[in-house]
PDB file of N, CA and C in Angstrom:
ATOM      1  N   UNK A   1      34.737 -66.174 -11.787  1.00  0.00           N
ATOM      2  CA  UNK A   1      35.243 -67.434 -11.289  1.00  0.00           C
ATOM      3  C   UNK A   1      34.149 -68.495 -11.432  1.00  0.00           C
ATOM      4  N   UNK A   2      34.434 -69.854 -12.026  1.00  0.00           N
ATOM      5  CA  UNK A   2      33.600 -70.698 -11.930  1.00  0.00           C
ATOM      6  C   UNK A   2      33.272 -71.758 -10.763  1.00  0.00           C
ATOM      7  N   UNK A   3      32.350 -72.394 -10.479  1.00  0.00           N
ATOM      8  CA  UNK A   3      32.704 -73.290  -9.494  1.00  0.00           C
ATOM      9  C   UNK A   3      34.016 -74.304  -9.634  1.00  0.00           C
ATOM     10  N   UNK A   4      34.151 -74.588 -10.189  1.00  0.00           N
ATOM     11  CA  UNK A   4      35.791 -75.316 -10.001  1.00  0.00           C
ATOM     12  C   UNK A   4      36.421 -74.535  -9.008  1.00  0.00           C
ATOM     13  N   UNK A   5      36.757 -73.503  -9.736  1.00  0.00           N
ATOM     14  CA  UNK A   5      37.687 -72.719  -8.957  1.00  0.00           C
ATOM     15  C   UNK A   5      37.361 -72.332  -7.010  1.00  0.00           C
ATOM     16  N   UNK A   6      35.704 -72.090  -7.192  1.00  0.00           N
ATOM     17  CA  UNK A   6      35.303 -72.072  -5.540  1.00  0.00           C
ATOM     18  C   UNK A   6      35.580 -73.027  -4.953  1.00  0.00           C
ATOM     19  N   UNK A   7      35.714 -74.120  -5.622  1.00  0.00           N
ATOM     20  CA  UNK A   7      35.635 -75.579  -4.894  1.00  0.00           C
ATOM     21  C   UNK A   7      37.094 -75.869  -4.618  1.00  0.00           C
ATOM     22  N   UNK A   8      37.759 -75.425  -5.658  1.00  0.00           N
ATOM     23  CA  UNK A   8      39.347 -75.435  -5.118  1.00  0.00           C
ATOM     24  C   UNK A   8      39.882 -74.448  -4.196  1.00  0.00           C
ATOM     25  N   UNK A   9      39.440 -73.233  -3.921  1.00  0.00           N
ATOM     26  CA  UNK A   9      39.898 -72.390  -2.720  1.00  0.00           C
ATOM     27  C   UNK A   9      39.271 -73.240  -1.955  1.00  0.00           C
ATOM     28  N   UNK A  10      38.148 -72.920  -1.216  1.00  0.00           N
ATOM     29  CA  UNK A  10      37.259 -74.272  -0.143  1.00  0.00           C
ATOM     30  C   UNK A  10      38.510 -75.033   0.169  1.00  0.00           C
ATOM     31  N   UNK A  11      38.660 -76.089  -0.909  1.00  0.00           N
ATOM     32  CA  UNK A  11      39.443 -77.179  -0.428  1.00  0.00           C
ATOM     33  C   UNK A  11      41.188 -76.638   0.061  1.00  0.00           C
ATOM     34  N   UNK A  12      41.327 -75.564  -0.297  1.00  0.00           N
ATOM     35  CA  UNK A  12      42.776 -75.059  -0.280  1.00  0.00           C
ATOM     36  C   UNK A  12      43.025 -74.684   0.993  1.00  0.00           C
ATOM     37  N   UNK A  13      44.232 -74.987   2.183  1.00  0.00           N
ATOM     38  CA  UNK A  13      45.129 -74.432   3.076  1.00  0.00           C
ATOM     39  C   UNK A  13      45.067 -72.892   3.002  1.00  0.00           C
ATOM     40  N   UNK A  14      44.968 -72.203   4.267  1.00  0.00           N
ATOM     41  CA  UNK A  14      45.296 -71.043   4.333  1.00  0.00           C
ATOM     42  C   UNK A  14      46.785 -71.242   4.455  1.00  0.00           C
ATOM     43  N   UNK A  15      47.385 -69.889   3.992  1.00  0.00           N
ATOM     44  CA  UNK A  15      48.996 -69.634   4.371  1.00  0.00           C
ATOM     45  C   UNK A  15      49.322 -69.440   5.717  1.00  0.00           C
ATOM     46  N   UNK A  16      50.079 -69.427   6.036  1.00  0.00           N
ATOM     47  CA  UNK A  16      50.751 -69.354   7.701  1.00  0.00           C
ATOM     48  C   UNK A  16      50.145 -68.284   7.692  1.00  0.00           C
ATOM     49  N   UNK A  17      51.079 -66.934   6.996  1.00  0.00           N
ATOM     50  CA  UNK A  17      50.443 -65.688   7.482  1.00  0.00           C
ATOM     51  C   UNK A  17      48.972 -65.604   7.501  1.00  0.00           C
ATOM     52  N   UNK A  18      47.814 -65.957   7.014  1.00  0.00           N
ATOM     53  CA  UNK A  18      46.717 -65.991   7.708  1.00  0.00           C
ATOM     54  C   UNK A  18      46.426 -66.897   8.508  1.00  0.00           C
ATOM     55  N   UNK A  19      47.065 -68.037   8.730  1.00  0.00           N
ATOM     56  CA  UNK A  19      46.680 -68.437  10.015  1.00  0.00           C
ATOM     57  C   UNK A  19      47.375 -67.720  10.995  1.00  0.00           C
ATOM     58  N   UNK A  20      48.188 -67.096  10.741  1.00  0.00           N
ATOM     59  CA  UNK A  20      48.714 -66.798  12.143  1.00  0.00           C
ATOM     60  C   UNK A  20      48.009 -65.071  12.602  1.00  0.00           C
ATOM     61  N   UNK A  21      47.261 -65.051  11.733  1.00  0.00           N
ATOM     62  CA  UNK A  21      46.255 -63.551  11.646  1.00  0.00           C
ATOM     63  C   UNK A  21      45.286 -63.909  12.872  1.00  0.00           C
ATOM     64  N   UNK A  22      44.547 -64.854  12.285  1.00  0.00           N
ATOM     65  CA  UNK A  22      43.495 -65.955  13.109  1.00  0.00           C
ATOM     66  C   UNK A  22      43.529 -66.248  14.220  1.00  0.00           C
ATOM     67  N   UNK A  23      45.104 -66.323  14.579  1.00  0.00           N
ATOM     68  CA  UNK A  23      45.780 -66.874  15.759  1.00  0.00           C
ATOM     69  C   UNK A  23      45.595 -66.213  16.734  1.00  0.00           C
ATOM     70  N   UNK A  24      46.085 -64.365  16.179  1.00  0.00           N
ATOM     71  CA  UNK A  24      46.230 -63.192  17.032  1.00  0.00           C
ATOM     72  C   UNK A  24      44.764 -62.732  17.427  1.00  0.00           C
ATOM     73  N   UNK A  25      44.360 -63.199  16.210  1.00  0.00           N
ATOM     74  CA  UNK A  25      42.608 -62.466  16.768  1.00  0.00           C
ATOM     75  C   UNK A  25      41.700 -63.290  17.748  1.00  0.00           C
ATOM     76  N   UNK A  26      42.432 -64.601  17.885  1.00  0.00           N
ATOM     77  CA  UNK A  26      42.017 -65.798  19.354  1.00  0.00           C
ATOM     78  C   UNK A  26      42.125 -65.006  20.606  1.00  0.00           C
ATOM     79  N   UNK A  27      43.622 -64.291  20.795  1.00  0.00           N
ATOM     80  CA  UNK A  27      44.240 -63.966  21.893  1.00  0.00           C
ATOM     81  C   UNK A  27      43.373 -62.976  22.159  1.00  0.00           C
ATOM     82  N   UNK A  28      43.547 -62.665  23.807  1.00  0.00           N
ATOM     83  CA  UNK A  28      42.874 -61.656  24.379  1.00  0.00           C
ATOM     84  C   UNK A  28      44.232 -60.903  24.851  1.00  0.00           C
ATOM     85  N   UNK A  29      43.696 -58.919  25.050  1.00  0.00           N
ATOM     86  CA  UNK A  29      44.940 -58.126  24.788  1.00  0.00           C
ATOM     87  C   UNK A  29      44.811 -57.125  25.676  1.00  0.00           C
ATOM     88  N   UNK A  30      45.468 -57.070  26.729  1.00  0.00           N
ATOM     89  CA  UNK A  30      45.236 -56.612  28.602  1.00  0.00           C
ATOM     90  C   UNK A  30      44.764 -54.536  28.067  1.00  0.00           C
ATOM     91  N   UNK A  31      45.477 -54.037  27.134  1.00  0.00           N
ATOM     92  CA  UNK A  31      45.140 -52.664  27.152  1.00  0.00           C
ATOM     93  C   UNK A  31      45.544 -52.039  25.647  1.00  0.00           C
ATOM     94  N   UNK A  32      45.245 -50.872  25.550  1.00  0.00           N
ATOM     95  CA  UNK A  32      45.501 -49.927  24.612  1.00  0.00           C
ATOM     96  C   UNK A  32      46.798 -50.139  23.568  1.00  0.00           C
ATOM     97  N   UNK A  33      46.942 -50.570  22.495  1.00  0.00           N
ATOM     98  CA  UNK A  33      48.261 -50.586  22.090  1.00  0.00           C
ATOM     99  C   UNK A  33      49.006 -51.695  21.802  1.00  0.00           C
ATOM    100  N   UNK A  34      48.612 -53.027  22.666  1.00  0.00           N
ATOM    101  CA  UNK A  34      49.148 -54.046  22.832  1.00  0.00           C
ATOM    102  C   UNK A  34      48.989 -54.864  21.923  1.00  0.00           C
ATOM    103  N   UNK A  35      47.546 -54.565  21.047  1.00  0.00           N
ATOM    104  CA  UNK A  35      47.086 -55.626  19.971  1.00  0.00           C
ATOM    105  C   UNK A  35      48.303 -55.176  18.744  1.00  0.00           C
ATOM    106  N   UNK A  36      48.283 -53.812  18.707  1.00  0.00           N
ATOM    107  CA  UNK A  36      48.817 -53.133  17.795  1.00  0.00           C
ATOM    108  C   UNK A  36      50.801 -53.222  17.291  1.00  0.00           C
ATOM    109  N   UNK A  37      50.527 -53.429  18.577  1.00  0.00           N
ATOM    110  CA  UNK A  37      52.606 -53.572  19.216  1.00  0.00           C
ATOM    111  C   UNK A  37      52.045 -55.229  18.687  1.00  0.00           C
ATOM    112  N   UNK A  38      51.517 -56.247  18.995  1.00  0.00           N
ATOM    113  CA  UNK A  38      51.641 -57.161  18.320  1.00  0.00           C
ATOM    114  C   UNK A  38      51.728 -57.283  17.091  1.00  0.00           C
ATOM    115  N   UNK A  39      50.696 -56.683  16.581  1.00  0.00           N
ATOM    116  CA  UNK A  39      50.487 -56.870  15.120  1.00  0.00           C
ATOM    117  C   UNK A  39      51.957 -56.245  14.492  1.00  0.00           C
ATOM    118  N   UNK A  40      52.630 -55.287  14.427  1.00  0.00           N
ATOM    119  CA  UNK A  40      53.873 -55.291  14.198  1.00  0.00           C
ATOM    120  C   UNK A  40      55.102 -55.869  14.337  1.00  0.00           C
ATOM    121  N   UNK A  41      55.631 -56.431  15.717  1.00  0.00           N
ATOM    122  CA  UNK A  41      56.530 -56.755  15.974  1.00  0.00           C
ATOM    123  C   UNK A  41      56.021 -58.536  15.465  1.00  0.00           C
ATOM    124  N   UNK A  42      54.954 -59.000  15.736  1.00  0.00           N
ATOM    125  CA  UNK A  42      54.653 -61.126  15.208  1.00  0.00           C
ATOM    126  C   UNK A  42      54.648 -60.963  14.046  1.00  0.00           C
ATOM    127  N   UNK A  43      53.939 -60.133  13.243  1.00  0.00           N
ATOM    128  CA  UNK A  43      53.581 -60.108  12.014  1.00  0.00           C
ATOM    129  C   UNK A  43      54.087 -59.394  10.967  1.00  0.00           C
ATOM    130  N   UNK A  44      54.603 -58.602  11.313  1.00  0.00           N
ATOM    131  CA  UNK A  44      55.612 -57.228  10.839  1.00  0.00           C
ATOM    132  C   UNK A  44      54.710 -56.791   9.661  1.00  0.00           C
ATOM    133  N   UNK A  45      53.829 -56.690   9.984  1.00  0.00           N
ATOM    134  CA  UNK A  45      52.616 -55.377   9.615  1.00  0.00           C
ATOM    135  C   UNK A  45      51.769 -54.565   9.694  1.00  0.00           C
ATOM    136  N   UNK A  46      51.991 -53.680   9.479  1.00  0.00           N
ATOM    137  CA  UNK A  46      51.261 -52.105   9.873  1.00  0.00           C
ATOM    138  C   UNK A  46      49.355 -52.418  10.210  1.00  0.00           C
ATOM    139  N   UNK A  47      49.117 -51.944  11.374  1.00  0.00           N
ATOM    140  CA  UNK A  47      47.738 -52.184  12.270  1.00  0.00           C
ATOM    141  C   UNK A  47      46.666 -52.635  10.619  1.00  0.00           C
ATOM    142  N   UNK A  48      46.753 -51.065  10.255  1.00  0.00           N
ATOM    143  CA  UNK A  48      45.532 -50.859   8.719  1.00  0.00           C
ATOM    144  C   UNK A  48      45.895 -52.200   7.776  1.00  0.00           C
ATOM    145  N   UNK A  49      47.282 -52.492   7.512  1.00  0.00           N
ATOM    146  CA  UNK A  49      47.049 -53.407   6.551  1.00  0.00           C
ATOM    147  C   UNK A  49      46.650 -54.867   7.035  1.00  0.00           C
ATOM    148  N   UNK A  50      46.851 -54.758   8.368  1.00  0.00           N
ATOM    149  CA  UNK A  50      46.440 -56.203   9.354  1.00  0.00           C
ATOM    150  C   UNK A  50      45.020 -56.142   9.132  1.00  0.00           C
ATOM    151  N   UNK A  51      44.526 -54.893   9.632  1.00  0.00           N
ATOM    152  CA  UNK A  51      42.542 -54.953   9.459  1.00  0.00           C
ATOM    153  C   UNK A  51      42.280 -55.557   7.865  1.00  0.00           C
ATOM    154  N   UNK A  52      43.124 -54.740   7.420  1.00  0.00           N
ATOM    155  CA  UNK A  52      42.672 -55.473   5.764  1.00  0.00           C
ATOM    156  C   UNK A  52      42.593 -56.641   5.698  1.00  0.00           C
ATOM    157  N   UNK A  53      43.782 -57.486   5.528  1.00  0.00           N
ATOM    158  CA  UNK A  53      43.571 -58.787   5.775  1.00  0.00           C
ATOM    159  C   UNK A  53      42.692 -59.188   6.558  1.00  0.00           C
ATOM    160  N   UNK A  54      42.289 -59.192   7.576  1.00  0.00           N
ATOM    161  CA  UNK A  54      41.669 -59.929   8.285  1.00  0.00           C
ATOM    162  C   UNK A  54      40.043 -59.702   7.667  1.00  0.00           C
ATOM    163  N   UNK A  55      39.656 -58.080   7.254  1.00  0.00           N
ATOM    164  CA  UNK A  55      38.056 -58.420   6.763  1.00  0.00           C
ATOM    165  C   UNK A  55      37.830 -59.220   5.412  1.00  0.00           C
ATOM    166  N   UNK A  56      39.093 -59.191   4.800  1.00  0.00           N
ATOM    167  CA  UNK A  56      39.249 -60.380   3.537  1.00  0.00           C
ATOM    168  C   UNK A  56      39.236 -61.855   3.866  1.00  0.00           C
ATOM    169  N   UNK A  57      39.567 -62.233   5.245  1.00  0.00           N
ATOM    170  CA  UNK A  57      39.743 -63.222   5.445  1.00  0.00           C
ATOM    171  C   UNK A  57      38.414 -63.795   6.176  1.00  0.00           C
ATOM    172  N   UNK A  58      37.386 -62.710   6.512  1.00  0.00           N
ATOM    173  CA  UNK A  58      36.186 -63.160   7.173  1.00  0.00           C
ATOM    174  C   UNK A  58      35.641 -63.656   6.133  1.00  0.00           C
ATOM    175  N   UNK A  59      35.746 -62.889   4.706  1.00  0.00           N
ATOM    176  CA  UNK A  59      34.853 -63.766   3.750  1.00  0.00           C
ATOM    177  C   UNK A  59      34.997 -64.962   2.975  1.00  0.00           C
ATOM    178  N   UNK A  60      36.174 -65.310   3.485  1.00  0.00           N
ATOM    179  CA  UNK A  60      36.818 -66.461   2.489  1.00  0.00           C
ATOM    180  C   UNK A  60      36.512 -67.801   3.633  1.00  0.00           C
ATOM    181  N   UNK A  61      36.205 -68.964   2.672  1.00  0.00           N
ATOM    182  CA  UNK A  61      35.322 -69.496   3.512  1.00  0.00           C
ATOM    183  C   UNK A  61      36.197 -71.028   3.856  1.00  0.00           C
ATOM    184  N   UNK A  62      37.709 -70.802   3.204  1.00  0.00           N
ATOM    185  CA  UNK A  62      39.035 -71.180   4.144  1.00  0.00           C
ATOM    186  C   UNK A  62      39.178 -70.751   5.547  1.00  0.00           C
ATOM    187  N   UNK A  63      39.033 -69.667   6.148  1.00  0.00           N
ATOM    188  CA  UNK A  63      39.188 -69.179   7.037  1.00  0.00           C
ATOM    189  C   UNK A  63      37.967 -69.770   8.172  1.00  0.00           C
ATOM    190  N   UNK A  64      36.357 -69.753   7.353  1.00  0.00           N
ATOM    191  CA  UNK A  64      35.892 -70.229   8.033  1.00  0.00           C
ATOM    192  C   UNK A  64      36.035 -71.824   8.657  1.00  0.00           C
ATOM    193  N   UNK A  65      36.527 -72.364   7.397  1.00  0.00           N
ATOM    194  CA  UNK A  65      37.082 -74.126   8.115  1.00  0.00           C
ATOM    195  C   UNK A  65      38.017 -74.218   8.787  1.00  0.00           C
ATOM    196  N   UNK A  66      38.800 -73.534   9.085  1.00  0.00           N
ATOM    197  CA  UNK A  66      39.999 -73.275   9.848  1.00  0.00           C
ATOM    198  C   UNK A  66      39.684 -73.103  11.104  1.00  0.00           C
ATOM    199  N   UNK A  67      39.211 -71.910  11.556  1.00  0.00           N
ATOM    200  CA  UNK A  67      38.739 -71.714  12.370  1.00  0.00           C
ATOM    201  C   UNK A  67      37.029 -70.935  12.802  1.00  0.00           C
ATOM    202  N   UNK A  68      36.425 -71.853  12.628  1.00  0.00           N
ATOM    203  CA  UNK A  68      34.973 -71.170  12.604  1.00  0.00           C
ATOM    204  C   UNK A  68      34.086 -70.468  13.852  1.00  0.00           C
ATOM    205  N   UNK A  69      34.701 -70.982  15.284  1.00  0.00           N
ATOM    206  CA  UNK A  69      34.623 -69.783  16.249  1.00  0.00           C
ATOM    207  C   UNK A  69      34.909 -68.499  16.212  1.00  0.00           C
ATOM    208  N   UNK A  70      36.149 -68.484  15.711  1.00  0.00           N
ATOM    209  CA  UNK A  70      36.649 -67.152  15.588  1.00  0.00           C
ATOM    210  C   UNK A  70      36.468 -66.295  14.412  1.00  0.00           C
ATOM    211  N   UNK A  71      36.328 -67.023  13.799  1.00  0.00           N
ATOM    212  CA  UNK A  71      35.615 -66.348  11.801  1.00  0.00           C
ATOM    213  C   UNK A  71      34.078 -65.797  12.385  1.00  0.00           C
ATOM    214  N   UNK A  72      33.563 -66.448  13.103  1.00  0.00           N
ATOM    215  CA  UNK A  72      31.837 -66.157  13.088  1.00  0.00           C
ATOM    216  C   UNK A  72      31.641 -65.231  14.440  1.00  0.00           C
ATOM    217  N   UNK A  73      32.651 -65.588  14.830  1.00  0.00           N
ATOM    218  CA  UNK A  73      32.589 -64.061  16.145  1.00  0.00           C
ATOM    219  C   UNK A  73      32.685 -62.828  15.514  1.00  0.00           C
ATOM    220  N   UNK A  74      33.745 -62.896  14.874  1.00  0.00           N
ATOM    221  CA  UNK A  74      34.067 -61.779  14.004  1.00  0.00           C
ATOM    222  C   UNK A  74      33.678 -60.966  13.003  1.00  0.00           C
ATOM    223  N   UNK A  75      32.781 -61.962  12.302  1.00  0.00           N
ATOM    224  CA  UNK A  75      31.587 -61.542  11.485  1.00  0.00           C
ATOM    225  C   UNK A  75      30.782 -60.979  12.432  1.00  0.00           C
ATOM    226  N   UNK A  76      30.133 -61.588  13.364  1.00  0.00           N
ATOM    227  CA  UNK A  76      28.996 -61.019  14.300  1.00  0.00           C
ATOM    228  C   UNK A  76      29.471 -59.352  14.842  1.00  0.00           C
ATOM    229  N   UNK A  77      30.947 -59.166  15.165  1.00  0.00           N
ATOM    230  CA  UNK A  77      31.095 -57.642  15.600  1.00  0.00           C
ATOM    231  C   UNK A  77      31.199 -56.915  14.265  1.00  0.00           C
ATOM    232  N   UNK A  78      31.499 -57.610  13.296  1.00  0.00           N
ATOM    233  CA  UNK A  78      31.696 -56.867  12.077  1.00  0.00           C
ATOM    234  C   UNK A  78      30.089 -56.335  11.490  1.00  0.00           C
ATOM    235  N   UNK A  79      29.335 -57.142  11.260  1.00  0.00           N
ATOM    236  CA  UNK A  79      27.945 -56.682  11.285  1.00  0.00           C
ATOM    237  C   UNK A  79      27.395 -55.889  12.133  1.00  0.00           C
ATOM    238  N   UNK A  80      27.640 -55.965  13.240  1.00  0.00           N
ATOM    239  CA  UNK A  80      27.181 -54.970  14.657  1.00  0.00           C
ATOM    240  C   UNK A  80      27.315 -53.731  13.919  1.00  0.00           C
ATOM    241  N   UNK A  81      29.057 -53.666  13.809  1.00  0.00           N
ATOM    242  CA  UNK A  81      29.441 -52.226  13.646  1.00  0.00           C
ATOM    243  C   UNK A  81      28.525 -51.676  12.537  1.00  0.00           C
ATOM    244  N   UNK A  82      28.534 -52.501  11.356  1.00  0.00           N
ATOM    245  CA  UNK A  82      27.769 -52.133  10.071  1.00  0.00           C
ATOM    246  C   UNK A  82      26.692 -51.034  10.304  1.00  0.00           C
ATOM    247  N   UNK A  83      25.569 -52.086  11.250  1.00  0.00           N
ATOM    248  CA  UNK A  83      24.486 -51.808  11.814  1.00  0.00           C
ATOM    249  C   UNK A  83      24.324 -49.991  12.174  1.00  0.00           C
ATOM    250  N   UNK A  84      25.463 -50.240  13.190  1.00  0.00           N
ATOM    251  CA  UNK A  84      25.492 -48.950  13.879  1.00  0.00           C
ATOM    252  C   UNK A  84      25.619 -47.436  13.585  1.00  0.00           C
ATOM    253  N   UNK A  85      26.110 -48.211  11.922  1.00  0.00           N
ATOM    254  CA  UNK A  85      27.022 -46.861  11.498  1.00  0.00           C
ATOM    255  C   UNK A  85      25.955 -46.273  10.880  1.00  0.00           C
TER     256      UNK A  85
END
């Protein structure tokens, strides 16, 4: 990919469905199950393919202009885990 092309994602809209990924990962989720029962029934997709998206979406740097609290939180536990493993 050349820079053109970086410069045009950058400048490009995320789709609903990732914003509304973004959205879910704002919310806070009282117990066991509940994130999961969300992620199916709002999004109507399976937990694993939700994680997918979403670590694709930490690196895309749409996501970070969108919402950059929640992109850089997320990076920060995502590195933790890295760390740990």
């Amino acid at each position: 990919m050349d820079t053109g092309d970086e410069e045009h994602e950058a400048g490009a809209r995320l789709a609903r469905r990732e914003q509304d990924i973004l959205a879910l990962e704002r919310r806070g989720f009282s117990g066991p199950g509940v994130k999961e029962r969300a992620i199916r029934e709002e999004l109507g997709l399976a937990p694993v393919r939700y994680y997918q998206l979403l670590n694709a979406l930490l690196d895309d740097p749409r996501a970070l202009a969108h919402d950059p609290v929640t992109v850089n939180r997320l990076r920060r536990v995502r590195e933790t885990r890295r760390t740990e493993r």
